[in-house]
PDB file of N, CA and C in Angstrom:
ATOM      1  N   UNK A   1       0.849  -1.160   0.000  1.00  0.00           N
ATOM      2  CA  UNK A   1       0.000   0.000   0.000  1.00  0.00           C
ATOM      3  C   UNK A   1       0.898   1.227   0.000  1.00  0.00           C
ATOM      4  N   UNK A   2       0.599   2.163  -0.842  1.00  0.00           N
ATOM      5  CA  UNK A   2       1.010   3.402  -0.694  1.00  0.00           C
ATOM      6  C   UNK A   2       0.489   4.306  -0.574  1.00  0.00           C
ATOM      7  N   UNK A   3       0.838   5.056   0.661  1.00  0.00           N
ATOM      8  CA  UNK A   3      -0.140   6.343   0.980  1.00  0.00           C
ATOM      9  C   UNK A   3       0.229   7.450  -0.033  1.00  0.00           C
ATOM     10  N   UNK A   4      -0.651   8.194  -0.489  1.00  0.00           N
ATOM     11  CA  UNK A   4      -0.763   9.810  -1.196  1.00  0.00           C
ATOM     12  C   UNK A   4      -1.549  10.517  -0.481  1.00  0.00           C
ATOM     13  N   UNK A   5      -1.475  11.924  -0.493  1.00  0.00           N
ATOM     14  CA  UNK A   5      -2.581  12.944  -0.584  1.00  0.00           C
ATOM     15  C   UNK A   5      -3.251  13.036  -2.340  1.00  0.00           C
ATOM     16  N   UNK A   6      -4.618  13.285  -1.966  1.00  0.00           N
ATOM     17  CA  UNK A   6      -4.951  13.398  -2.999  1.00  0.00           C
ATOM     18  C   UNK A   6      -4.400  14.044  -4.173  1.00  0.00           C
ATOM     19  N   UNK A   7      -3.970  14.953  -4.278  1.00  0.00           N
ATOM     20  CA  UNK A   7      -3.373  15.895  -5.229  1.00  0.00           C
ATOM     21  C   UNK A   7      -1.961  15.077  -5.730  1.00  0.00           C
ATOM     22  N   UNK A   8      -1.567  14.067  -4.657  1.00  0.00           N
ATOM     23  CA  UNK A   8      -0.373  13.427  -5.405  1.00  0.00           C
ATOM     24  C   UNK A   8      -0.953  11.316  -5.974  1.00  0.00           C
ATOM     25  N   UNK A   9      -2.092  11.622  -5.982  1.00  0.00           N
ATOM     26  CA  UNK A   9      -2.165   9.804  -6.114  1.00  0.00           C
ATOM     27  C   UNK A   9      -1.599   9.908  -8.145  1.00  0.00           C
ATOM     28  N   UNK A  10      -2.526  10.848  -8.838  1.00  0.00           N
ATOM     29  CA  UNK A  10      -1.943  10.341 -10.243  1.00  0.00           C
ATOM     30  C   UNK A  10      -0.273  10.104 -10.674  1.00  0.00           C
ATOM     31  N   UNK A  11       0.461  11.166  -9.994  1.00  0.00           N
ATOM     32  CA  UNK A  11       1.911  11.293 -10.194  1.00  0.00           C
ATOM     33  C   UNK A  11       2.241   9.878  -9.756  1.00  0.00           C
ATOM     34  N   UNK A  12       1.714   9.531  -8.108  1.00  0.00           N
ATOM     35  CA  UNK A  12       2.616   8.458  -7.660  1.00  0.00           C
ATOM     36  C   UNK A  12       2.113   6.913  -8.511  1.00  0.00           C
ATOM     37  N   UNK A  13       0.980   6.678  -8.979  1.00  0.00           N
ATOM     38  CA  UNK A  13      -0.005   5.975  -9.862  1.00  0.00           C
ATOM     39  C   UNK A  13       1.109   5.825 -11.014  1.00  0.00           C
ATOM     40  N   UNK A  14       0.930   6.752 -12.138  1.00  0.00           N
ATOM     41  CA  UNK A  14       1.945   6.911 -12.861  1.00  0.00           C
ATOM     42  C   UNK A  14       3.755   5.980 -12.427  1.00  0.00           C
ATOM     43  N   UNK A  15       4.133   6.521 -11.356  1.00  0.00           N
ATOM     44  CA  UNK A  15       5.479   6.467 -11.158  1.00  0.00           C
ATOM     45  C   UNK A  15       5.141   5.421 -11.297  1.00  0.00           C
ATOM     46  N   UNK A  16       4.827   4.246  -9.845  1.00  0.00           N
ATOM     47  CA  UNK A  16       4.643   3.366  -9.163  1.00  0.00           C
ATOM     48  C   UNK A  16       4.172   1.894 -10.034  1.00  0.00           C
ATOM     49  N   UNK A  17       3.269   2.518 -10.658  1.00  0.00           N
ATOM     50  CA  UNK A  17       1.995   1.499 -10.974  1.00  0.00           C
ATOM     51  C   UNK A  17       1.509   1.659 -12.973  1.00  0.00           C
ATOM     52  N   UNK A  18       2.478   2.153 -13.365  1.00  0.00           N
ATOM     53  CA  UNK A  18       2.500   2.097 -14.953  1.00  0.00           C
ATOM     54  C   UNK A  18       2.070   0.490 -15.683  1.00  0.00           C
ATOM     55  N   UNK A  19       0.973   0.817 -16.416  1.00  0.00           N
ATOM     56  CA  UNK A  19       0.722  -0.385 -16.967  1.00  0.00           C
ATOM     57  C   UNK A  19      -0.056  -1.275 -16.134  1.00  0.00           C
ATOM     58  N   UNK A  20      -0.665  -0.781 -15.034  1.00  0.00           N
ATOM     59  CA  UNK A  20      -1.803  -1.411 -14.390  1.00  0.00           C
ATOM     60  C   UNK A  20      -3.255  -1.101 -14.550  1.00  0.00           C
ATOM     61  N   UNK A  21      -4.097  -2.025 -14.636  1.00  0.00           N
ATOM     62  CA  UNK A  21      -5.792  -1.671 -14.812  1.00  0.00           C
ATOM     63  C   UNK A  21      -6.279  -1.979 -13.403  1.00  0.00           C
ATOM     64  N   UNK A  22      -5.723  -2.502 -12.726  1.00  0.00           N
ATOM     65  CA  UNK A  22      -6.413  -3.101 -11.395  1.00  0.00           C
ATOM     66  C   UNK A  22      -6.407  -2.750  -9.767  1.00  0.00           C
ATOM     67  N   UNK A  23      -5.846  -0.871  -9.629  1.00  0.00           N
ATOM     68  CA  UNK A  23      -5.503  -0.986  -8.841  1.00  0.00           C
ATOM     69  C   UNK A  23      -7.059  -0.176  -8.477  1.00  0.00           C
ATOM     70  N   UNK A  24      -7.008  -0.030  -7.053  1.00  0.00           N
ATOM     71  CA  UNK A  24      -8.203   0.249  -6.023  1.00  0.00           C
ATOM     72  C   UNK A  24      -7.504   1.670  -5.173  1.00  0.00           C
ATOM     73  N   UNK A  25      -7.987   2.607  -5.440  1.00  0.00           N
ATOM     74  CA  UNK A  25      -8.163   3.856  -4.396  1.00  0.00           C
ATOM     75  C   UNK A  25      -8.785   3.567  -2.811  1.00  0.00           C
ATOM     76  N   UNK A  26      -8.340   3.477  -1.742  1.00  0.00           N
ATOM     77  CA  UNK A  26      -9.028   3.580  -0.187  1.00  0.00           C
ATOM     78  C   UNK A  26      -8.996   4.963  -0.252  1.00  0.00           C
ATOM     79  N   UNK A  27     -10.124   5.435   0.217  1.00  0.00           N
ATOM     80  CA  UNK A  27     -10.248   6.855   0.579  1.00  0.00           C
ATOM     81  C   UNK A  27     -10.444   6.826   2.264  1.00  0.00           C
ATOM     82  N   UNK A  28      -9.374   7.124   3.001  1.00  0.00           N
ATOM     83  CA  UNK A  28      -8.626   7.238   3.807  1.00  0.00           C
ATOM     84  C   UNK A  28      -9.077   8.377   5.141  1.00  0.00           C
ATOM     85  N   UNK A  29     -10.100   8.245   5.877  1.00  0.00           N
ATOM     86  CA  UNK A  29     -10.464   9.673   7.083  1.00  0.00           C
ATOM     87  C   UNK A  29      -9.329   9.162   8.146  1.00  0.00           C
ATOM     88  N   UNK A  30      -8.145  10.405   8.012  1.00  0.00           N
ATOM     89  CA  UNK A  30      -7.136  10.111   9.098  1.00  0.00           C
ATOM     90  C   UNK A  30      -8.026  10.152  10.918  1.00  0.00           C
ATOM     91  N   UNK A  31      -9.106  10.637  11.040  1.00  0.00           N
ATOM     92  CA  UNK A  31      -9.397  11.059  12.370  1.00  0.00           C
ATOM     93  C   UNK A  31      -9.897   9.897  13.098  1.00  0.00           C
ATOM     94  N   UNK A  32      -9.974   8.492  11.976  1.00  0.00           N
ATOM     95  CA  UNK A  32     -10.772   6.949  12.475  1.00  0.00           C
ATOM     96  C   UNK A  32      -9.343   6.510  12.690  1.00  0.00           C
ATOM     97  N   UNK A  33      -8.056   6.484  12.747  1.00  0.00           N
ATOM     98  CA  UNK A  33      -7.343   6.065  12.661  1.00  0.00           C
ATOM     99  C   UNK A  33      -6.214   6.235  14.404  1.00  0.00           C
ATOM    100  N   UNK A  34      -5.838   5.132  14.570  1.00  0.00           N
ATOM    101  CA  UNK A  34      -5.425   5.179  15.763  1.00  0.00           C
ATOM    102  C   UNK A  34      -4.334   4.708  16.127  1.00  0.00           C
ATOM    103  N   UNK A  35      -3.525   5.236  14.817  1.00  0.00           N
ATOM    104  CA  UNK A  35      -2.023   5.599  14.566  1.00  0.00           C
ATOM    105  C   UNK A  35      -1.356   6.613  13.914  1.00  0.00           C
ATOM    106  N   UNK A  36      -0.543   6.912  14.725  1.00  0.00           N
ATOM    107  CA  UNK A  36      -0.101   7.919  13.680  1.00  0.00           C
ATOM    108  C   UNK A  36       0.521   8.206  12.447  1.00  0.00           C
ATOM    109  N   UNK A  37       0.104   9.686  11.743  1.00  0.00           N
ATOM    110  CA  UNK A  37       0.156   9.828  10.454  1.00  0.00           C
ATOM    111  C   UNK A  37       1.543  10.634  10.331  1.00  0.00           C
ATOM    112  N   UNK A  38       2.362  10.554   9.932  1.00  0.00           N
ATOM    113  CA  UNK A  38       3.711  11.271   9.619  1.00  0.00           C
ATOM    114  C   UNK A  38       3.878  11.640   8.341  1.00  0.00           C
ATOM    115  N   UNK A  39       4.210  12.949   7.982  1.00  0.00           N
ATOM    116  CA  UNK A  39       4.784  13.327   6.626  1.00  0.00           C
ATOM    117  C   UNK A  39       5.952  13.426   7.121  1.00  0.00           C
ATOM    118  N   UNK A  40       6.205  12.700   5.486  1.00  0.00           N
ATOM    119  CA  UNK A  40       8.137  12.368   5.678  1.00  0.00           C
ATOM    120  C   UNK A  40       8.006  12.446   3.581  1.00  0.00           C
ATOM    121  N   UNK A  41       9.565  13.277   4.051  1.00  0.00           N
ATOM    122  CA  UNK A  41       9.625  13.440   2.262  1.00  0.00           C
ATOM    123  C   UNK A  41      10.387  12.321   1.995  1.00  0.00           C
ATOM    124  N   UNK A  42       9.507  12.089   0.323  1.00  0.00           N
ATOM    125  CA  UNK A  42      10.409  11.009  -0.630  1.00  0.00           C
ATOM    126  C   UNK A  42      11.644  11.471  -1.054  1.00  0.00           C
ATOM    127  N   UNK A  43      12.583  10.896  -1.886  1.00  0.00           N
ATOM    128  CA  UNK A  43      13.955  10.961  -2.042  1.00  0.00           C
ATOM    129  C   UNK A  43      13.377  11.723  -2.958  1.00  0.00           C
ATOM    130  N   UNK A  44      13.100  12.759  -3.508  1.00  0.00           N
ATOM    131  CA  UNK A  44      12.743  14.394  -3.719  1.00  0.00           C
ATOM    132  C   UNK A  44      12.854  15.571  -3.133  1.00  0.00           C
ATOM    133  N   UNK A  45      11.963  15.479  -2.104  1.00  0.00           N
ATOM    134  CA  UNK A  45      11.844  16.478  -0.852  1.00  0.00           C
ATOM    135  C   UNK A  45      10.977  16.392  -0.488  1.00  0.00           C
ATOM    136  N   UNK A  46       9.474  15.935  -1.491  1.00  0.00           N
ATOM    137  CA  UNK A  46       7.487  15.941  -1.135  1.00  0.00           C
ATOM    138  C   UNK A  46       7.546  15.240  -0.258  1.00  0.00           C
ATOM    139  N   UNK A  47       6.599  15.643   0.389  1.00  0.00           N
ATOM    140  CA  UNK A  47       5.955  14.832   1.523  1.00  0.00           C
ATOM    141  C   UNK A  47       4.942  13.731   1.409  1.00  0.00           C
ATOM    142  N   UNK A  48       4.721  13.016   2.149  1.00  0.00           N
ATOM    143  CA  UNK A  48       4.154  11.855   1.745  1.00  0.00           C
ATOM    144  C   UNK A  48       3.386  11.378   3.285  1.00  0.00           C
ATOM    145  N   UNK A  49       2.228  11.151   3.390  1.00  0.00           N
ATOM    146  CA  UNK A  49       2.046  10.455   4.634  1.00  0.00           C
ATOM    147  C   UNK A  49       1.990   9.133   4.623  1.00  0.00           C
ATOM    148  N   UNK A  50       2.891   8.705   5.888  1.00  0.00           N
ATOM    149  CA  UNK A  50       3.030   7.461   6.093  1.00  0.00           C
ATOM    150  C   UNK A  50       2.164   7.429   7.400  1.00  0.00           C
ATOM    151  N   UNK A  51       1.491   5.915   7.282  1.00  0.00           N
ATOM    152  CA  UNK A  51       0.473   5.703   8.839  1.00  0.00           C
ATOM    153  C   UNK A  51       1.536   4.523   9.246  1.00  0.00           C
ATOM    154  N   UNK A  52       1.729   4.585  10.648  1.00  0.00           N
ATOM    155  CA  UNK A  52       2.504   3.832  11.481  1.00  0.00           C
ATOM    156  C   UNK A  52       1.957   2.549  12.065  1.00  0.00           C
ATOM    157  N   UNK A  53       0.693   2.132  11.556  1.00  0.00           N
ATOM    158  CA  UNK A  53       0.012   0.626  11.990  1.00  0.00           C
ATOM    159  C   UNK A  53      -1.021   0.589  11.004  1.00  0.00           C
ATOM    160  N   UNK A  54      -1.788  -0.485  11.738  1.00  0.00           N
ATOM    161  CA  UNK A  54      -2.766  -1.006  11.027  1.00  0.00           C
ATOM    162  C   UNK A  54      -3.570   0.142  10.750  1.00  0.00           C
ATOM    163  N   UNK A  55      -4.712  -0.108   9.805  1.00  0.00           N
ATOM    164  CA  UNK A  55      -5.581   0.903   9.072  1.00  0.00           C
ATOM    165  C   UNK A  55      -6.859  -0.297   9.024  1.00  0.00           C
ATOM    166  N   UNK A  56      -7.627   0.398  10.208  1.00  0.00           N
ATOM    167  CA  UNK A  56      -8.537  -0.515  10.557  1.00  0.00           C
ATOM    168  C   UNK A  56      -9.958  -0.226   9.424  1.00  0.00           C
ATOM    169  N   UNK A  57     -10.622  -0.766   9.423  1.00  0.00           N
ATOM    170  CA  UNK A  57     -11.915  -0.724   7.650  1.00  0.00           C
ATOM    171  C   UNK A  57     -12.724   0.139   8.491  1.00  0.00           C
ATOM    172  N   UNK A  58     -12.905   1.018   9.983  1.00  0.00           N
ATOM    173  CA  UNK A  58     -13.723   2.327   9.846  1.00  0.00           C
ATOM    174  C   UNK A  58     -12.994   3.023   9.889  1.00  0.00           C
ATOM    175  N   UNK A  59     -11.672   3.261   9.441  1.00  0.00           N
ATOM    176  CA  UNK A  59     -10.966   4.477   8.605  1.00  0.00           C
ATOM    177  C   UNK A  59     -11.240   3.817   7.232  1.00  0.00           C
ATOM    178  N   UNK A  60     -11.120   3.214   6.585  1.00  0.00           N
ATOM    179  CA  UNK A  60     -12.004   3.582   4.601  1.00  0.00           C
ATOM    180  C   UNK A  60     -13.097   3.983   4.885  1.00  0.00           C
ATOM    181  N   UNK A  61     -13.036   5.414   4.343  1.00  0.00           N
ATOM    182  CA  UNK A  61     -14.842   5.535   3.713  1.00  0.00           C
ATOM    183  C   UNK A  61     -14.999   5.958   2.505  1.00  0.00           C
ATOM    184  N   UNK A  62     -14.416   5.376   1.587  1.00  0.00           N
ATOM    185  CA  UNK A  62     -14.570   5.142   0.227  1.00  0.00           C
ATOM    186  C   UNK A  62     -13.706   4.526  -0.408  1.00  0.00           C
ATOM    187  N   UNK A  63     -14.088   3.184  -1.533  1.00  0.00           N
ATOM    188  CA  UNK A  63     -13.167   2.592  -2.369  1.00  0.00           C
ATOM    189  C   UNK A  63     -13.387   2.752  -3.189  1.00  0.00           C
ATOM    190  N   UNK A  64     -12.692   3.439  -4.216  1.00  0.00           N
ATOM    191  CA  UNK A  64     -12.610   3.783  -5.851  1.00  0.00           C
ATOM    192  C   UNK A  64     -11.669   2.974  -7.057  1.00  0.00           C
ATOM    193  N   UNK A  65     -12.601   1.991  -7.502  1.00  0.00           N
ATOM    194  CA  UNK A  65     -11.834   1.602  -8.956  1.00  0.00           C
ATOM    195  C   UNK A  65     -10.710   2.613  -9.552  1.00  0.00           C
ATOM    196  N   UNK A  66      -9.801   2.262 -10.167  1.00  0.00           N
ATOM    197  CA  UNK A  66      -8.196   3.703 -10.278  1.00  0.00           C
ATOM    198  C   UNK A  66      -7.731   2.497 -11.595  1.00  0.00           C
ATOM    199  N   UNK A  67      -7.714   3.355 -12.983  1.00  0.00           N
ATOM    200  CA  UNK A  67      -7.105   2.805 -13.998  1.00  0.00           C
ATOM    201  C   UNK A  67      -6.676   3.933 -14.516  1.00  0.00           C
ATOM    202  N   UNK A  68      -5.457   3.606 -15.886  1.00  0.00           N
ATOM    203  CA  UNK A  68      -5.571   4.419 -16.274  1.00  0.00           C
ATOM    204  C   UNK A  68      -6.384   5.439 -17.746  1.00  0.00           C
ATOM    205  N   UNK A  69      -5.953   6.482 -18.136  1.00  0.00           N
ATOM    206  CA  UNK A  69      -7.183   6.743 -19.591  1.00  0.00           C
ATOM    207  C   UNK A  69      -6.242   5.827 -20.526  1.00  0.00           C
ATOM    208  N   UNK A  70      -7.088   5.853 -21.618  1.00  0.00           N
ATOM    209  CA  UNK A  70      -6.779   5.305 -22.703  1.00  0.00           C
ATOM    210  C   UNK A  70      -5.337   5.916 -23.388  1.00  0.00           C
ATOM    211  N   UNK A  71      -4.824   6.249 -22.757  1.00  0.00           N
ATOM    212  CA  UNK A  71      -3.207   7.076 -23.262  1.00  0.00           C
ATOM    213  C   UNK A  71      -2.385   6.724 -22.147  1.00  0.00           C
ATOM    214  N   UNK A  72      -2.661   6.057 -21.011  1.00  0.00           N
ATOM    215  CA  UNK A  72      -2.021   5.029 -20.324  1.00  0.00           C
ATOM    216  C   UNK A  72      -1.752   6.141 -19.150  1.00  0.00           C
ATOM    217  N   UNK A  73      -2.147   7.466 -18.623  1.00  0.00           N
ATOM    218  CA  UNK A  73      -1.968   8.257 -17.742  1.00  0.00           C
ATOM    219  C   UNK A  73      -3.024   8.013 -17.082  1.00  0.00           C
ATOM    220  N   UNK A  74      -2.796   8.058 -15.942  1.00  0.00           N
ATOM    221  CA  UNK A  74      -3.699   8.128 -14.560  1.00  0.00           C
ATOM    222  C   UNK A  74      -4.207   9.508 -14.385  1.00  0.00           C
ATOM    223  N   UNK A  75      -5.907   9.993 -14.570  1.00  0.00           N
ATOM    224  CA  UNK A  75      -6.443  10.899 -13.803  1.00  0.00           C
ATOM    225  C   UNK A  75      -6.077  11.060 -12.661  1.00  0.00           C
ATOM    226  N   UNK A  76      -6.903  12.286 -12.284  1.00  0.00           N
ATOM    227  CA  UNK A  76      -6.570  12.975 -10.684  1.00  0.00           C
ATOM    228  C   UNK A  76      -7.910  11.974 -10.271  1.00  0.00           C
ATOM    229  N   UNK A  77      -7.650  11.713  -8.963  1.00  0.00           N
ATOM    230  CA  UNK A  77      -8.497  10.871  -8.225  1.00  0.00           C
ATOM    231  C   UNK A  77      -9.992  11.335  -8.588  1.00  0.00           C
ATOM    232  N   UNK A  78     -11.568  10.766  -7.934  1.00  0.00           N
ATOM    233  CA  UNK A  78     -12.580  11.043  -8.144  1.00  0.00           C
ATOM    234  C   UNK A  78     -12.787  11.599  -6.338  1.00  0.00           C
ATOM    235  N   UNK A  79     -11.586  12.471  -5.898  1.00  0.00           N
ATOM    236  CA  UNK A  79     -12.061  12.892  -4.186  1.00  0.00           C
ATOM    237  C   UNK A  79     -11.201  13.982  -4.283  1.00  0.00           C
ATOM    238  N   UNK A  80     -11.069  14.811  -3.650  1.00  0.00           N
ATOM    239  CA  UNK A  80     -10.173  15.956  -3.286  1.00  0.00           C
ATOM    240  C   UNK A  80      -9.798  15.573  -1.725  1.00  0.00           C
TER     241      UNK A  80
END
């Protein structure tokens, strides 16, 4: 699993996950969660949150099908 903020799932999608149809978006409420969330930058400088345990199923409150368009780029998520 890799965590994004929304504004970064297509970039990391792209990087990560080129040439996949099958991956699944968790849409993620940090406040159900009862570990902590750390931003820590990638070997870039961006930040990235990492959760430090389990991610129990009443933190998802939304799962979104995630492919990419027909030109093989990943949209911006369907959440802000």
């Amino acid at each position: 699993m890799h965590c994004s903020y929304a504004h970064q799932v297509a970039a990391t999608a792209g990087r990560y996950y080129a040439g996949r149809v099958d991956l699944v978006l968790l849409e993620i409420d940090p406040a159900r969660l009862d570990v902590p969330v750390l931003d820590e930058p990638s070997a870039t400088g961006e930040l990235f949150p990492h959760v430090y345990g389990t991610i129990p199923r009443r933190a998802v409150v939304a799962e979104h099908a995630y492919g990419p368009a027909p030109d093989g780029t990943f949209p911006d998520p369907p959440f802000r």
